[in-house]
PDB file of N, CA and C in Angstrom:
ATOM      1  N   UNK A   1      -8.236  -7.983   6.114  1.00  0.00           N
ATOM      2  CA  UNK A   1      -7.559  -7.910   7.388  1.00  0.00           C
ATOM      3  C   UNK A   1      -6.179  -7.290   7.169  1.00  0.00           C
ATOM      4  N   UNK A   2      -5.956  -6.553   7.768  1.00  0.00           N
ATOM      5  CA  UNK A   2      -4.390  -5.977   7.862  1.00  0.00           C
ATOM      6  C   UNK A   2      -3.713  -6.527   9.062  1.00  0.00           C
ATOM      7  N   UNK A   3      -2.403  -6.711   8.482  1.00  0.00           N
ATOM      8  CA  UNK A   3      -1.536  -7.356   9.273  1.00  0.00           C
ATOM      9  C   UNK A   3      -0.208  -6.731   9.311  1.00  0.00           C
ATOM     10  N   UNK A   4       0.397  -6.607  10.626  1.00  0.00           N
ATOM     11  CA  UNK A   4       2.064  -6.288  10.820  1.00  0.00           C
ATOM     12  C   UNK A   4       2.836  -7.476  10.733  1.00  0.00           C
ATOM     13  N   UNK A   5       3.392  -7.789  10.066  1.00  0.00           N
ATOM     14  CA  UNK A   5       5.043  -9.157  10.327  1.00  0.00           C
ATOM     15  C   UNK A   5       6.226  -8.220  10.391  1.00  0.00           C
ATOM     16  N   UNK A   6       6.899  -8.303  11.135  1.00  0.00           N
ATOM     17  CA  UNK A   6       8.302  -8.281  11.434  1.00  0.00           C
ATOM     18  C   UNK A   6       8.939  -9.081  10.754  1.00  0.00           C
ATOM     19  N   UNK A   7      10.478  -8.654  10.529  1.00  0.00           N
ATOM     20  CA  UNK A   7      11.414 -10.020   9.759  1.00  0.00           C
ATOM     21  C   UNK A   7      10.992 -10.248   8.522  1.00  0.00           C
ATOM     22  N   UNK A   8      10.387  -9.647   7.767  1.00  0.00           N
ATOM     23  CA  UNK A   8       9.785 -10.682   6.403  1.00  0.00           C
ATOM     24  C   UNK A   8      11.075 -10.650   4.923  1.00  0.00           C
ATOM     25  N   UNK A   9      11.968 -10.503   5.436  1.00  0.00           N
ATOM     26  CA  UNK A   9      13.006 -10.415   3.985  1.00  0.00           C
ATOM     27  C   UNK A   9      13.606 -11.906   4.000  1.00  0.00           C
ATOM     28  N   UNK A  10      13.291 -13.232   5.290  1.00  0.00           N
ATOM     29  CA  UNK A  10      14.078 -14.116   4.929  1.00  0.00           C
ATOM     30  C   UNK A  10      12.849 -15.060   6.126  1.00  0.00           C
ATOM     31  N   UNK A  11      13.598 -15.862   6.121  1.00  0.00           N
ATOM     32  CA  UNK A  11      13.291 -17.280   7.113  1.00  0.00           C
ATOM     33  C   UNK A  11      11.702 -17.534   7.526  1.00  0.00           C
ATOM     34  N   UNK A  12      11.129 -17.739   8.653  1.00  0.00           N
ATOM     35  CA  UNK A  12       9.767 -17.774   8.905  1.00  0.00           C
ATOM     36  C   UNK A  12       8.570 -16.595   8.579  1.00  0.00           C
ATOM     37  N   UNK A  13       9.389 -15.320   8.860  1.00  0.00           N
ATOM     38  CA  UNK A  13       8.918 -14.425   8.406  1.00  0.00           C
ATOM     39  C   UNK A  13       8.367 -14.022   7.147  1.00  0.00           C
ATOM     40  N   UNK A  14       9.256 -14.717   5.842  1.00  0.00           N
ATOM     41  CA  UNK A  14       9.308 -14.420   4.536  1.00  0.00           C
ATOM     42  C   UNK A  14       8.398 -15.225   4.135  1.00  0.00           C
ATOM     43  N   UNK A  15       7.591 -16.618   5.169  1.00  0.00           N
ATOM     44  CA  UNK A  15       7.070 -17.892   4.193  1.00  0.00           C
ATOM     45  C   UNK A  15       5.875 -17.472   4.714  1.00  0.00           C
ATOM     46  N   UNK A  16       5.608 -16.686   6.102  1.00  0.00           N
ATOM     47  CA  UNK A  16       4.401 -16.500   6.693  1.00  0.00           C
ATOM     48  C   UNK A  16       3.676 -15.355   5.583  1.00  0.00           C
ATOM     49  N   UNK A  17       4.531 -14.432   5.315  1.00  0.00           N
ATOM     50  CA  UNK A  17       4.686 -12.962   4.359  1.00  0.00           C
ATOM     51  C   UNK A  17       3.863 -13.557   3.320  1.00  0.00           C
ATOM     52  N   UNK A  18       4.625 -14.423   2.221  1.00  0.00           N
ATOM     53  CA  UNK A  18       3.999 -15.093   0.950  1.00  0.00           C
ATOM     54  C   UNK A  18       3.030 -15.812   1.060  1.00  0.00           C
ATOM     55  N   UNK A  19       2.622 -16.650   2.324  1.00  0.00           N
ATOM     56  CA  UNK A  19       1.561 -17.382   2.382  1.00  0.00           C
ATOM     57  C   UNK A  19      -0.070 -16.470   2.756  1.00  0.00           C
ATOM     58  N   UNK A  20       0.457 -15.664   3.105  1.00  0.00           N
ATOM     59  CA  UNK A  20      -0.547 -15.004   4.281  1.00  0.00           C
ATOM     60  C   UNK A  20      -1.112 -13.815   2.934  1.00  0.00           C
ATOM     61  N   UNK A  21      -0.539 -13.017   2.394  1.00  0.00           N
ATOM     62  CA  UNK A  21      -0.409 -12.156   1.571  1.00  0.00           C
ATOM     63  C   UNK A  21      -1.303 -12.191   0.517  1.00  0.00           C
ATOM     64  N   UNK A  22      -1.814 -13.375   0.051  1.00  0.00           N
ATOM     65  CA  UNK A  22      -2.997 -13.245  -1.124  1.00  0.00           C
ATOM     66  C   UNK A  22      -4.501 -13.049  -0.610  1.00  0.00           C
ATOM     67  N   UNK A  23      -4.398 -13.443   0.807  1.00  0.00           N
ATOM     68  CA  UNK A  23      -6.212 -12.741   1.610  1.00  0.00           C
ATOM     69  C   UNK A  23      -5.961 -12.077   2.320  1.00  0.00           C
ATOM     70  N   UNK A  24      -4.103 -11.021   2.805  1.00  0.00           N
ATOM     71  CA  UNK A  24      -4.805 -10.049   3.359  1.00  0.00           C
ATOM     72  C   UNK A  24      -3.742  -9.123   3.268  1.00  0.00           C
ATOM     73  N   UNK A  25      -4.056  -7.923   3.413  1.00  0.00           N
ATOM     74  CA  UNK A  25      -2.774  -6.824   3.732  1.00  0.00           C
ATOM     75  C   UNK A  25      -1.967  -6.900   4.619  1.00  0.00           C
ATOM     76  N   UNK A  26      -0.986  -7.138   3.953  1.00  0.00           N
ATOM     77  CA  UNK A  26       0.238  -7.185   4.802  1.00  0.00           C
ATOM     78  C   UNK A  26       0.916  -5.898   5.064  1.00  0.00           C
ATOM     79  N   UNK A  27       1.797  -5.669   6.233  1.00  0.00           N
ATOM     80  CA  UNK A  27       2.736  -4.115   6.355  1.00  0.00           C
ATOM     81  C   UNK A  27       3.468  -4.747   6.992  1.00  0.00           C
ATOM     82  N   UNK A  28       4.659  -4.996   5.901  1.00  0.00           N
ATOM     83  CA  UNK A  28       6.084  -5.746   6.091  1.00  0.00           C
ATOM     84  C   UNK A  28       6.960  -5.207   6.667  1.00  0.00           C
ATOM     85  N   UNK A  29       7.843  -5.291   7.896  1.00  0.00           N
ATOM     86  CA  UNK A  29       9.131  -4.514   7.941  1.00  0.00           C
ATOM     87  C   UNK A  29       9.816  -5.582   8.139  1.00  0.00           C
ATOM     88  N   UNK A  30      11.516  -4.941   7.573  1.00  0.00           N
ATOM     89  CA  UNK A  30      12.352  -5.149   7.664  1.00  0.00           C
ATOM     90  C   UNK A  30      13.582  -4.645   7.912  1.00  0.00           C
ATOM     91  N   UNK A  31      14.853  -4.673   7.977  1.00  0.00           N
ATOM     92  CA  UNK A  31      15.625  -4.301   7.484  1.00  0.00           C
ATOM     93  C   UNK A  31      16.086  -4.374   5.802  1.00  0.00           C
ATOM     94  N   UNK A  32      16.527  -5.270   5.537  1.00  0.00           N
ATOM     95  CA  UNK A  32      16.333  -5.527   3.623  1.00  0.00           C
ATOM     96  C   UNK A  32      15.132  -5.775   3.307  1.00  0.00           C
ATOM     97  N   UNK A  33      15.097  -5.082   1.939  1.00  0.00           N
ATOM     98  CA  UNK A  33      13.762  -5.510   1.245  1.00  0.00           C
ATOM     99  C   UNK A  33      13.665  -6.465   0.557  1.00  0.00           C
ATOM    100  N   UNK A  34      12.745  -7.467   0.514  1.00  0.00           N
ATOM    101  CA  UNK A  34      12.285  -8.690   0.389  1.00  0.00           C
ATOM    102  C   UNK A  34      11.878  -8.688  -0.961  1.00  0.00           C
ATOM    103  N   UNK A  35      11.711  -7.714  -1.495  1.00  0.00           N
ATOM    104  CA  UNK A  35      11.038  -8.117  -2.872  1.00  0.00           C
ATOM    105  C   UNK A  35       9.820  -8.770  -3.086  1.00  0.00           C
ATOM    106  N   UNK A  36       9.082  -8.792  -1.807  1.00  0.00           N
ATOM    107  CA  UNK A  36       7.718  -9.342  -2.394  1.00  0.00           C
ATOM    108  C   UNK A  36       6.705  -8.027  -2.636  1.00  0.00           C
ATOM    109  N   UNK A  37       6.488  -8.263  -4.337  1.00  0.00           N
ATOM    110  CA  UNK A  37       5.603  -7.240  -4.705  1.00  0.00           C
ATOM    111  C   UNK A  37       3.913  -7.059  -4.399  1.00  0.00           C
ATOM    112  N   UNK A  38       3.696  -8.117  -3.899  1.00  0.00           N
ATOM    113  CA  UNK A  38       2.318  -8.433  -2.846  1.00  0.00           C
ATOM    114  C   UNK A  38       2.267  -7.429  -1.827  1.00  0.00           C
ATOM    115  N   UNK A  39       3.008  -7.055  -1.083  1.00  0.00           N
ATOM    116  CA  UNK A  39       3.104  -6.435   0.252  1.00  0.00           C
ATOM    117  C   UNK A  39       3.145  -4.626   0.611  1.00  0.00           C
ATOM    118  N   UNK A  40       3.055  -4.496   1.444  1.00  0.00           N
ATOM    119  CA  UNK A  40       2.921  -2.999   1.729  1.00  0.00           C
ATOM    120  C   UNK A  40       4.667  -2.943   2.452  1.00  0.00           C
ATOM    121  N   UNK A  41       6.037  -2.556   2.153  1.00  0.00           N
ATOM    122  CA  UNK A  41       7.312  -2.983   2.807  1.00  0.00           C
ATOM    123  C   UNK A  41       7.756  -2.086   3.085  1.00  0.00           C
ATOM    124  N   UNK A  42       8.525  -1.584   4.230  1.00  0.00           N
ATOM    125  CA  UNK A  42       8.706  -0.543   4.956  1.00  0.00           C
ATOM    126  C   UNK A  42      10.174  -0.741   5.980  1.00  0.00           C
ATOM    127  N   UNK A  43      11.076  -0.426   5.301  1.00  0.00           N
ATOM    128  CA  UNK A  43      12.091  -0.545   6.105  1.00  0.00           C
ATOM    129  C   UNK A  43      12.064  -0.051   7.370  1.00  0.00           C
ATOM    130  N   UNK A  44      12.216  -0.836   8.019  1.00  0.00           N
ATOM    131  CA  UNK A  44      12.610  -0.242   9.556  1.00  0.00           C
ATOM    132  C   UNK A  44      13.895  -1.519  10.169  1.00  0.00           C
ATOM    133  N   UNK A  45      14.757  -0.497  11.102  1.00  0.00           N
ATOM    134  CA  UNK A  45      15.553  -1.371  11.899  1.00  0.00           C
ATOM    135  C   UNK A  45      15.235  -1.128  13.729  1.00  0.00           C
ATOM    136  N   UNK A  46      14.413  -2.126  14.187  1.00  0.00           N
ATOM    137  CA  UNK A  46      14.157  -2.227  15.345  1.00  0.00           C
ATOM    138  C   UNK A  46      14.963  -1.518  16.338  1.00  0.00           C
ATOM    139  N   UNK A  47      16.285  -1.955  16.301  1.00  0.00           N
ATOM    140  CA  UNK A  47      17.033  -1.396  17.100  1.00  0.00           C
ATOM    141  C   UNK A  47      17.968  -0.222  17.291  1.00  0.00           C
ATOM    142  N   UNK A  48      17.413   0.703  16.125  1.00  0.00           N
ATOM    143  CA  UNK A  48      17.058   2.014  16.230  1.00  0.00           C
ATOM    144  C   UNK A  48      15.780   2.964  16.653  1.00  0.00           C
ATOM    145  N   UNK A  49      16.238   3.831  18.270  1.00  0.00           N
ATOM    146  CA  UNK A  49      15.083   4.422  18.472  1.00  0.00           C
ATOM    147  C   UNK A  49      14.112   5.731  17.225  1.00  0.00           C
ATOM    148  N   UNK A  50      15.244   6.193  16.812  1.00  0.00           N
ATOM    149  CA  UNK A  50      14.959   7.280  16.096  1.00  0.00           C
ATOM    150  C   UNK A  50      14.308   6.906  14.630  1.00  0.00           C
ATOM    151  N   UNK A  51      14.699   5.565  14.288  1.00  0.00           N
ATOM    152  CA  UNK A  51      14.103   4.972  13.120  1.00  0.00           C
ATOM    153  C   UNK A  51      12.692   4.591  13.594  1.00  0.00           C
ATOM    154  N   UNK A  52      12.494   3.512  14.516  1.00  0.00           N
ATOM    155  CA  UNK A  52      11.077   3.282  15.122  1.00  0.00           C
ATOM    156  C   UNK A  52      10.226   4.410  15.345  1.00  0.00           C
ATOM    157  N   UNK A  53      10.574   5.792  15.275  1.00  0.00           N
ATOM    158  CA  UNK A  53       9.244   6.927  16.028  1.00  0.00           C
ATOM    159  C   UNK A  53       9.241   7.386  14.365  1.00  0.00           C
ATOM    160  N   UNK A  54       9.659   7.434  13.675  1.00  0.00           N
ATOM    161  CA  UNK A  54       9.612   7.878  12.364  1.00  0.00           C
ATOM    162  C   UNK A  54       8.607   7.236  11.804  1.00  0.00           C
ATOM    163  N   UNK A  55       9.361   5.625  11.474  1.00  0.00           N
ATOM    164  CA  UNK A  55       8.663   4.973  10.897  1.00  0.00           C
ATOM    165  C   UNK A  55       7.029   4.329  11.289  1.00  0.00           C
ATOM    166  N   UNK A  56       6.279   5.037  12.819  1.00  0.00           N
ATOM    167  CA  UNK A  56       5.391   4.939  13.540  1.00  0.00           C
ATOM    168  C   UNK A  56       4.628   5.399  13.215  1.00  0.00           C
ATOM    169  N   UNK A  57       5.288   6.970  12.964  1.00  0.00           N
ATOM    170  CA  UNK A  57       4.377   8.528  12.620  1.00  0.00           C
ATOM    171  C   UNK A  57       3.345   8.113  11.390  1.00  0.00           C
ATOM    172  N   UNK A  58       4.879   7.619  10.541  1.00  0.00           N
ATOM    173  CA  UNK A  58       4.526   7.043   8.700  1.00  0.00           C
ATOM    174  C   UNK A  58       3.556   6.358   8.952  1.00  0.00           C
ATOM    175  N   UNK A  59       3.408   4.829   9.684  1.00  0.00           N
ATOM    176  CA  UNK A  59       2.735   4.051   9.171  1.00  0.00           C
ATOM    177  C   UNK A  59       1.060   3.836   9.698  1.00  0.00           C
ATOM    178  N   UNK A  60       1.377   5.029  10.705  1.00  0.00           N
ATOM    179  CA  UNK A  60      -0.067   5.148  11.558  1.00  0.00           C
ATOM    180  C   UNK A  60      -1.068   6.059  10.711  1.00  0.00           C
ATOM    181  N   UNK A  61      -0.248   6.749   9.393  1.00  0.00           N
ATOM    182  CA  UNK A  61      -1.263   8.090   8.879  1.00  0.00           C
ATOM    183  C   UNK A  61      -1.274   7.114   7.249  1.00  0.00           C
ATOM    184  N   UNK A  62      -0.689   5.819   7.219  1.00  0.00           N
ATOM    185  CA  UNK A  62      -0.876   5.278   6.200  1.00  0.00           C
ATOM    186  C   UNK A  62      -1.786   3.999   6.196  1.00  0.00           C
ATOM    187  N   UNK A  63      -1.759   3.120   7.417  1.00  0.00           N
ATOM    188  CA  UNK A  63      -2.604   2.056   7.871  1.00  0.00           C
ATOM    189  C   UNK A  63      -3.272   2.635   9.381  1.00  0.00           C
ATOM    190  N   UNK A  64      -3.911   3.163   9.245  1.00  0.00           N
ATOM    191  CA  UNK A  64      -4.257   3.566  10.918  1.00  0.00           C
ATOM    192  C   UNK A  64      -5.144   2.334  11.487  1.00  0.00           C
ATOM    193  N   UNK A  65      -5.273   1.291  11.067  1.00  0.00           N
ATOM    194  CA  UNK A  65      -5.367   0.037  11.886  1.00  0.00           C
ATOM    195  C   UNK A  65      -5.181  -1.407  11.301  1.00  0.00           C
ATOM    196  N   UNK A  66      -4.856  -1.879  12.388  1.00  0.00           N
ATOM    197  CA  UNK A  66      -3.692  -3.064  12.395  1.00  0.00           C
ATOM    198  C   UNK A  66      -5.085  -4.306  12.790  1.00  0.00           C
ATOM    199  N   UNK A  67      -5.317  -5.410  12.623  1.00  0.00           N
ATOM    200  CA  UNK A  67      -6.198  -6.476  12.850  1.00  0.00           C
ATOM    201  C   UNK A  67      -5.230  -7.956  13.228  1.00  0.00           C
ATOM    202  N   UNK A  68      -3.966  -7.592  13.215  1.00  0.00           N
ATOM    203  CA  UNK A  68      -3.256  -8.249  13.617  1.00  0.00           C
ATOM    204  C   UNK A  68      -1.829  -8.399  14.057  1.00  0.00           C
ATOM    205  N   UNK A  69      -0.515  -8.464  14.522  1.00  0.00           N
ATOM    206  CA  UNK A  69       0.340  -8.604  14.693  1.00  0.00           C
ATOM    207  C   UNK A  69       1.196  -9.945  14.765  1.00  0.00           C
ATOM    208  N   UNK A  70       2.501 -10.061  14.148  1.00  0.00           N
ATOM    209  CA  UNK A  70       3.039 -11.347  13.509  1.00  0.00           C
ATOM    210  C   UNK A  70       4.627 -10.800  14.047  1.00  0.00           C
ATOM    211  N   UNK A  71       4.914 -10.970  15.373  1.00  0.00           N
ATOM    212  CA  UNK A  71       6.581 -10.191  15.469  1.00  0.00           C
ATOM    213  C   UNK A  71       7.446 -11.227  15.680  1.00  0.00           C
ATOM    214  N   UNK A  72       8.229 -11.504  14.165  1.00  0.00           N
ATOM    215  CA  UNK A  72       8.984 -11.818  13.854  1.00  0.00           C
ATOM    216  C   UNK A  72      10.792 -12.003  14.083  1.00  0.00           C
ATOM    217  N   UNK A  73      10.936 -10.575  14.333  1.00  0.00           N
ATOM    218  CA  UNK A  73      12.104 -10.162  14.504  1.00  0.00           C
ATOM    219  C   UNK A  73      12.860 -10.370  15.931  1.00  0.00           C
TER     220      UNK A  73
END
């Protein structure tokens, strides 16, 4: 199963990230990187438009499907 989390460099995000991460693909964003070497991690900052269409283009020709969503942020 592939999965999106938002937020995963700290707090609920980071425990859902590590827990979730050994049965399935994760595609982490954040702003900082989290260091979990389990994960697929992909900086992005939400509240940049020009960062979000970038990082869209990227991650749609790298995971072109998602089986779940986890938005964190």
């Amino acid at each position: 199963m592939n999965l999106l989390i938002t937020g995963v460099s700290s707090g609920i995000g980071r425990a859902l990230t590590e827990s979730l991460s050994s049965e399935h693909h994760i595609v982490g964003i954040s702003r900082r990187n989290p260091a979990i070497p389990s994960i697929d991690w992909q900086e992005l900052d939400l509240s940049d438009s020009r960062m979000r269409k970038t990082w869209l283009e990227k991650a749609q020709a790298k995971t072109p499907s998602l089986d779940g969503l986890i938005l964190n942020a």
